[in-house]
N, C-alpha and C. Protein backbone atom coordinates (compact mmCIF):
# COMPACT_ATOMS: atom_id res chain seq x y z
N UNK A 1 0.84 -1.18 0.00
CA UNK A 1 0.00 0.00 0.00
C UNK A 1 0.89 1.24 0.00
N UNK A 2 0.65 2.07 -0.81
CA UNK A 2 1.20 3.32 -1.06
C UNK A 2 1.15 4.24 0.58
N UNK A 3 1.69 5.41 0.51
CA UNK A 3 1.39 6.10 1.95
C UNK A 3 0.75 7.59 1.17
N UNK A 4 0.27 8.33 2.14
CA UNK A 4 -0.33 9.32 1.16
C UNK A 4 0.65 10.64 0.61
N UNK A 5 1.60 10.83 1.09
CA UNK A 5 2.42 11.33 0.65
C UNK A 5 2.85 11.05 -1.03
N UNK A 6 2.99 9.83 -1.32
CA UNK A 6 3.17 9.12 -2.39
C UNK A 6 1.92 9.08 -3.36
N UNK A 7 0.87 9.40 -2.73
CA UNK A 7 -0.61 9.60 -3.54
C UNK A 7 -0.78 10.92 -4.13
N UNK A 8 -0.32 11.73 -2.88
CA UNK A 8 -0.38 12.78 -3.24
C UNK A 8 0.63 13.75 -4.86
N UNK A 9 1.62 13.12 -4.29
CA UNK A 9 2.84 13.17 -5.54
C UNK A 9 2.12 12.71 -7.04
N UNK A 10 1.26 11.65 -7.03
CA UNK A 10 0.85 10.98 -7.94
C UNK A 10 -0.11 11.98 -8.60
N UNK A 11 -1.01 12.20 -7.80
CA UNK A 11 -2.38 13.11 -8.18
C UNK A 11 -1.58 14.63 -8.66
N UNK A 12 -0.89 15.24 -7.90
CA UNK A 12 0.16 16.31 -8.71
C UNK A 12 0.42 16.04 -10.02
N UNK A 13 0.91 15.42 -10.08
CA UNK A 13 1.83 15.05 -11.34
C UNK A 13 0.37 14.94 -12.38
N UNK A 14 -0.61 13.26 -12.32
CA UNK A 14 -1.69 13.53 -13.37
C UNK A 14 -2.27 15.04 -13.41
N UNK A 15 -2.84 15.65 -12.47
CA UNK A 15 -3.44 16.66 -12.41
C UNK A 15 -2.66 17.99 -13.62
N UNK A 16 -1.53 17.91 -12.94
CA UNK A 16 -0.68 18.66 -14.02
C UNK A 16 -0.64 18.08 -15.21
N UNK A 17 -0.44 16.72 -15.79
CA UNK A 17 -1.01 16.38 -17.30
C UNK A 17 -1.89 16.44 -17.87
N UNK A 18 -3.17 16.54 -16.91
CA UNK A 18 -4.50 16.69 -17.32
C UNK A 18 -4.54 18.51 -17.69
N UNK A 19 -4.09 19.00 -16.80
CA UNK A 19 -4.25 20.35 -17.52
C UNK A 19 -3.69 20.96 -18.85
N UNK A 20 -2.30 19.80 -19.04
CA UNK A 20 -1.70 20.24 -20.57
C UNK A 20 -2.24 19.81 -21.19
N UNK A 21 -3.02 18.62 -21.24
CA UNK A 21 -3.69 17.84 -22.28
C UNK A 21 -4.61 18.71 -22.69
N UNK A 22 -5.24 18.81 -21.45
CA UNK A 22 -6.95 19.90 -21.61
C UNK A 22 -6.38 21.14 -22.37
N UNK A 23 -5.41 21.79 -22.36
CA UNK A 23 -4.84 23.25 -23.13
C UNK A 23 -4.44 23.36 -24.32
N UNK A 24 -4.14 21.78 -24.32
CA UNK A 24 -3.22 21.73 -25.72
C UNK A 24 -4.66 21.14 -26.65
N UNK A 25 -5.83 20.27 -25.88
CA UNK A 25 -7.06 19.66 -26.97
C UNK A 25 -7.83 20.72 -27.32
N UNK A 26 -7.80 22.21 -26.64
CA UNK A 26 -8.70 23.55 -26.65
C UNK A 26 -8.14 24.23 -27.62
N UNK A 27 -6.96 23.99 -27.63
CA UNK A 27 -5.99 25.33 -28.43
C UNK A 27 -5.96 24.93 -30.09
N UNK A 28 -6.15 22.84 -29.79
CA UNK A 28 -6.38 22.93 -31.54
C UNK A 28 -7.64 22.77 -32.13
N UNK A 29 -8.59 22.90 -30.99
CA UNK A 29 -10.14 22.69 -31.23
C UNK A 29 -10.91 23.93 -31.62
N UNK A 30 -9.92 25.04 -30.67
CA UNK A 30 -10.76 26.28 -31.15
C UNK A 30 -9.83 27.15 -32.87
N UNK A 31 -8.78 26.54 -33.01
CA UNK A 31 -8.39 26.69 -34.33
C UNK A 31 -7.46 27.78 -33.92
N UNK A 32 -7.06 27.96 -32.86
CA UNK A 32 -6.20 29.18 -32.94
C UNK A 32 -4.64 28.74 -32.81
N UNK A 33 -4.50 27.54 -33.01
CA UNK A 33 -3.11 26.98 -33.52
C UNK A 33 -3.16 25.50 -34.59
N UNK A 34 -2.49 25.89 -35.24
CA UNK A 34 -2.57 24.31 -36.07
C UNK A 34 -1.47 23.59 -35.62
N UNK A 35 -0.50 23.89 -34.90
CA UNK A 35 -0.20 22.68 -33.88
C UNK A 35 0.47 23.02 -32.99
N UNK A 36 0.88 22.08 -31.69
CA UNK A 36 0.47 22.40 -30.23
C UNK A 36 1.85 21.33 -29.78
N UNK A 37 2.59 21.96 -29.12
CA UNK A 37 4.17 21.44 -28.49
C UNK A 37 3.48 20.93 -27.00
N UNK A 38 3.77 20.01 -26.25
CA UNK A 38 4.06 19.14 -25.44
C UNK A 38 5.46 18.83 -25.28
N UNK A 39 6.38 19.76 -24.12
CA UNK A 39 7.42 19.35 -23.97
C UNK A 39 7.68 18.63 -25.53
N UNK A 40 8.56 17.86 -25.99
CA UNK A 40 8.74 17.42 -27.25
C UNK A 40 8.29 16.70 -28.18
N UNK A 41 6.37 16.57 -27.77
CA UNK A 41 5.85 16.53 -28.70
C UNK A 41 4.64 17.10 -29.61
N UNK A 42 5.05 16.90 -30.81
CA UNK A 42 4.20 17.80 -31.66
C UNK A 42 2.97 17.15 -31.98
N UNK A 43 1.99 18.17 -31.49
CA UNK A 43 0.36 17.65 -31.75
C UNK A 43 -0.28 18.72 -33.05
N UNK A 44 -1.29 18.15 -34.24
CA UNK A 44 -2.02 18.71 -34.60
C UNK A 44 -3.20 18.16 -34.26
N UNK A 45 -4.83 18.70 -35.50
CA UNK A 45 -5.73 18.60 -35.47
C UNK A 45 -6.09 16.86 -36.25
N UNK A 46 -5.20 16.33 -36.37
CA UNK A 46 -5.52 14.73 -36.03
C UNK A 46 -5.50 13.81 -35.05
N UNK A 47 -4.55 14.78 -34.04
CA UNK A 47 -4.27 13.94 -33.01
C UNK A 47 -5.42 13.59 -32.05
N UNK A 48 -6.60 14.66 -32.21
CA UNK A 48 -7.85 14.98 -30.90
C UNK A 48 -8.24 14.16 -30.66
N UNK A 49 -8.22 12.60 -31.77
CA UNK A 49 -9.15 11.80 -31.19
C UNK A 49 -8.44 11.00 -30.06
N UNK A 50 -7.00 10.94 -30.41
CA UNK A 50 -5.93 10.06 -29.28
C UNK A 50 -5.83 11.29 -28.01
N UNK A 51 -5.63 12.16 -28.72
CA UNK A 51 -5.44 13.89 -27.36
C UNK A 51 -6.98 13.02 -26.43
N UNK A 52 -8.18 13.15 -26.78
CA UNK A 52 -9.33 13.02 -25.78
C UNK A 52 -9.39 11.72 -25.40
N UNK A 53 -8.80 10.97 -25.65
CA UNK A 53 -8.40 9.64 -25.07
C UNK A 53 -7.74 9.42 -24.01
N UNK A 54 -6.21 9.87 -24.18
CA UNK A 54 -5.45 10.43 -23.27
C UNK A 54 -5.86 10.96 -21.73
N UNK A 55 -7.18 12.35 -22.16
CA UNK A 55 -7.86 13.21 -21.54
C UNK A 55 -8.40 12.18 -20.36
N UNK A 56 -8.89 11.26 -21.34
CA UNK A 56 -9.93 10.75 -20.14
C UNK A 56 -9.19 9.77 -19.40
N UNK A 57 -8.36 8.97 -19.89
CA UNK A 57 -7.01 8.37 -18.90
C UNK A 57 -6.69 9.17 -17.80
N UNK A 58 -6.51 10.62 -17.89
CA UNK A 58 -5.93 11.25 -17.11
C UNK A 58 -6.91 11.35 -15.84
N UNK A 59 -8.36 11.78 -16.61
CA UNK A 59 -9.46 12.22 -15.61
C UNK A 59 -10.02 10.89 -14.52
N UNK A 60 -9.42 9.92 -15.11
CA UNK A 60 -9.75 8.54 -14.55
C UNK A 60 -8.51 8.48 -13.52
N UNK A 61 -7.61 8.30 -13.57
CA UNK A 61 -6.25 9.00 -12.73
C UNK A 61 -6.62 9.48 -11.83
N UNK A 62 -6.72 10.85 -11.97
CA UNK A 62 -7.03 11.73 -10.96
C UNK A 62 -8.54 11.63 -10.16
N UNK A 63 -9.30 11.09 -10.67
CA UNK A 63 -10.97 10.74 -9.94
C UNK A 63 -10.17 9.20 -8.76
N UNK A 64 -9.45 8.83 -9.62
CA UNK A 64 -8.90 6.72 -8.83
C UNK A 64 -7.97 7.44 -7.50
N UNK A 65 -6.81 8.67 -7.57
CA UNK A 65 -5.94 8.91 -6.89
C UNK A 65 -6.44 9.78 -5.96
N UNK A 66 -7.62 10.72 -6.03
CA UNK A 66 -8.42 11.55 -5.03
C UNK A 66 -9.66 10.07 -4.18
N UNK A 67 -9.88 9.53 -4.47
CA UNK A 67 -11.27 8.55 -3.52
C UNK A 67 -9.85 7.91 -2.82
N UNK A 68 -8.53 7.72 -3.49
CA UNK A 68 -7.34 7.14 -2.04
C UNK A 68 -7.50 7.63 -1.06
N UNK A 69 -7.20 9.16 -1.54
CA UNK A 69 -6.78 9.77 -0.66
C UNK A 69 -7.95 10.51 0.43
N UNK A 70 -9.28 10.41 -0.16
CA UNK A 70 -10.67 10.49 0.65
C UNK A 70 -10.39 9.01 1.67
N UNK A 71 -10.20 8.08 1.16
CA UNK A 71 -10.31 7.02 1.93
C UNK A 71 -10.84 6.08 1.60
N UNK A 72 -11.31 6.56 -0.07
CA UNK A 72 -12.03 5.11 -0.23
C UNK A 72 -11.30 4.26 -1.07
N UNK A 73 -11.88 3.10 -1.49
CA UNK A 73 -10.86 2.24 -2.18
C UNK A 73 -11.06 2.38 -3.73
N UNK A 74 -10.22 1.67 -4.52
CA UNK A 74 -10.57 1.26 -5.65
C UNK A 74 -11.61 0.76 -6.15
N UNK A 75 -12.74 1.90 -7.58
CA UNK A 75 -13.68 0.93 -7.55
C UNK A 75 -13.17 -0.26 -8.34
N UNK A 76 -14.25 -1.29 -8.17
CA UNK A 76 -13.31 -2.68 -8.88
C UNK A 76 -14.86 -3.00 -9.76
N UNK A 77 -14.52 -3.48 -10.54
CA UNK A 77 -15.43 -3.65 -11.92
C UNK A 77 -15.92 -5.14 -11.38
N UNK A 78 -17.29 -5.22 -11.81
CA UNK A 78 -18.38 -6.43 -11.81
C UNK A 78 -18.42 -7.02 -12.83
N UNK A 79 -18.31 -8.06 -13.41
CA UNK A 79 -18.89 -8.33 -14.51
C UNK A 79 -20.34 -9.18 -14.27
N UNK A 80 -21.25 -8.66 -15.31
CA UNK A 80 -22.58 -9.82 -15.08
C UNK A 80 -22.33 -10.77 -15.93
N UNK A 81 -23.06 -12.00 -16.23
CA UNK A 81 -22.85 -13.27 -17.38
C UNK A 81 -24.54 -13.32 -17.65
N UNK A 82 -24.78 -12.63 -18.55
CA UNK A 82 -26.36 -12.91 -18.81
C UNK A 82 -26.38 -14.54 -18.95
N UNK A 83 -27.22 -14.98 -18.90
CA UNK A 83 -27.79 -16.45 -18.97
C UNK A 83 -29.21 -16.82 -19.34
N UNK A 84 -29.31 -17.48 -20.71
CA UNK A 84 -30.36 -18.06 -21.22
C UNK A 84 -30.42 -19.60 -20.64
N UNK A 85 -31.73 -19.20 -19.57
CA UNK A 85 -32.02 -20.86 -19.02
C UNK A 85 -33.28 -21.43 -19.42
């Protein structure tokens, strides 16, 4: 188990990617750049569909690394098995 110090570091860090992502998917969405630097990499207006992908990786990150640090756990996925009886 992580300590929260170490959670906290974590949620920094996504939080801060989530905001470049979010600046850099606005800046080529609203057209006022045709392409968009990330530390060393170069994004245009093809990238948005992988850029909002990314986005939501991040937002999933940061929603998983804040309920730690509330106290709650990981949610953990159900699967159902429909069944024809």
């Amino acid at each position: 188990m992580t300590n929260k110090a170490e959670i906290r570091a974590r949620l920094a860090f996504w939080r801060s990617a989530l905001e470049k992502l979010q600046k850099a998917y606005i800046a080529l969405l609203n057209g006022g750049a045709k392409s968009y630097t990330i530390n060393d990499r170069q994004l245009t207006k093809l990238d948005l569909p992988d850029l909002l992908k990314q986005i939501k990786e991040a937002e999933k990150m940061v929603d998983e690394l804040t309920a730690l640090l509330k106290g709650q756990g990981r949610r953990r996925a159900v699967g159902v098995i429909p069944r024809d009886w």
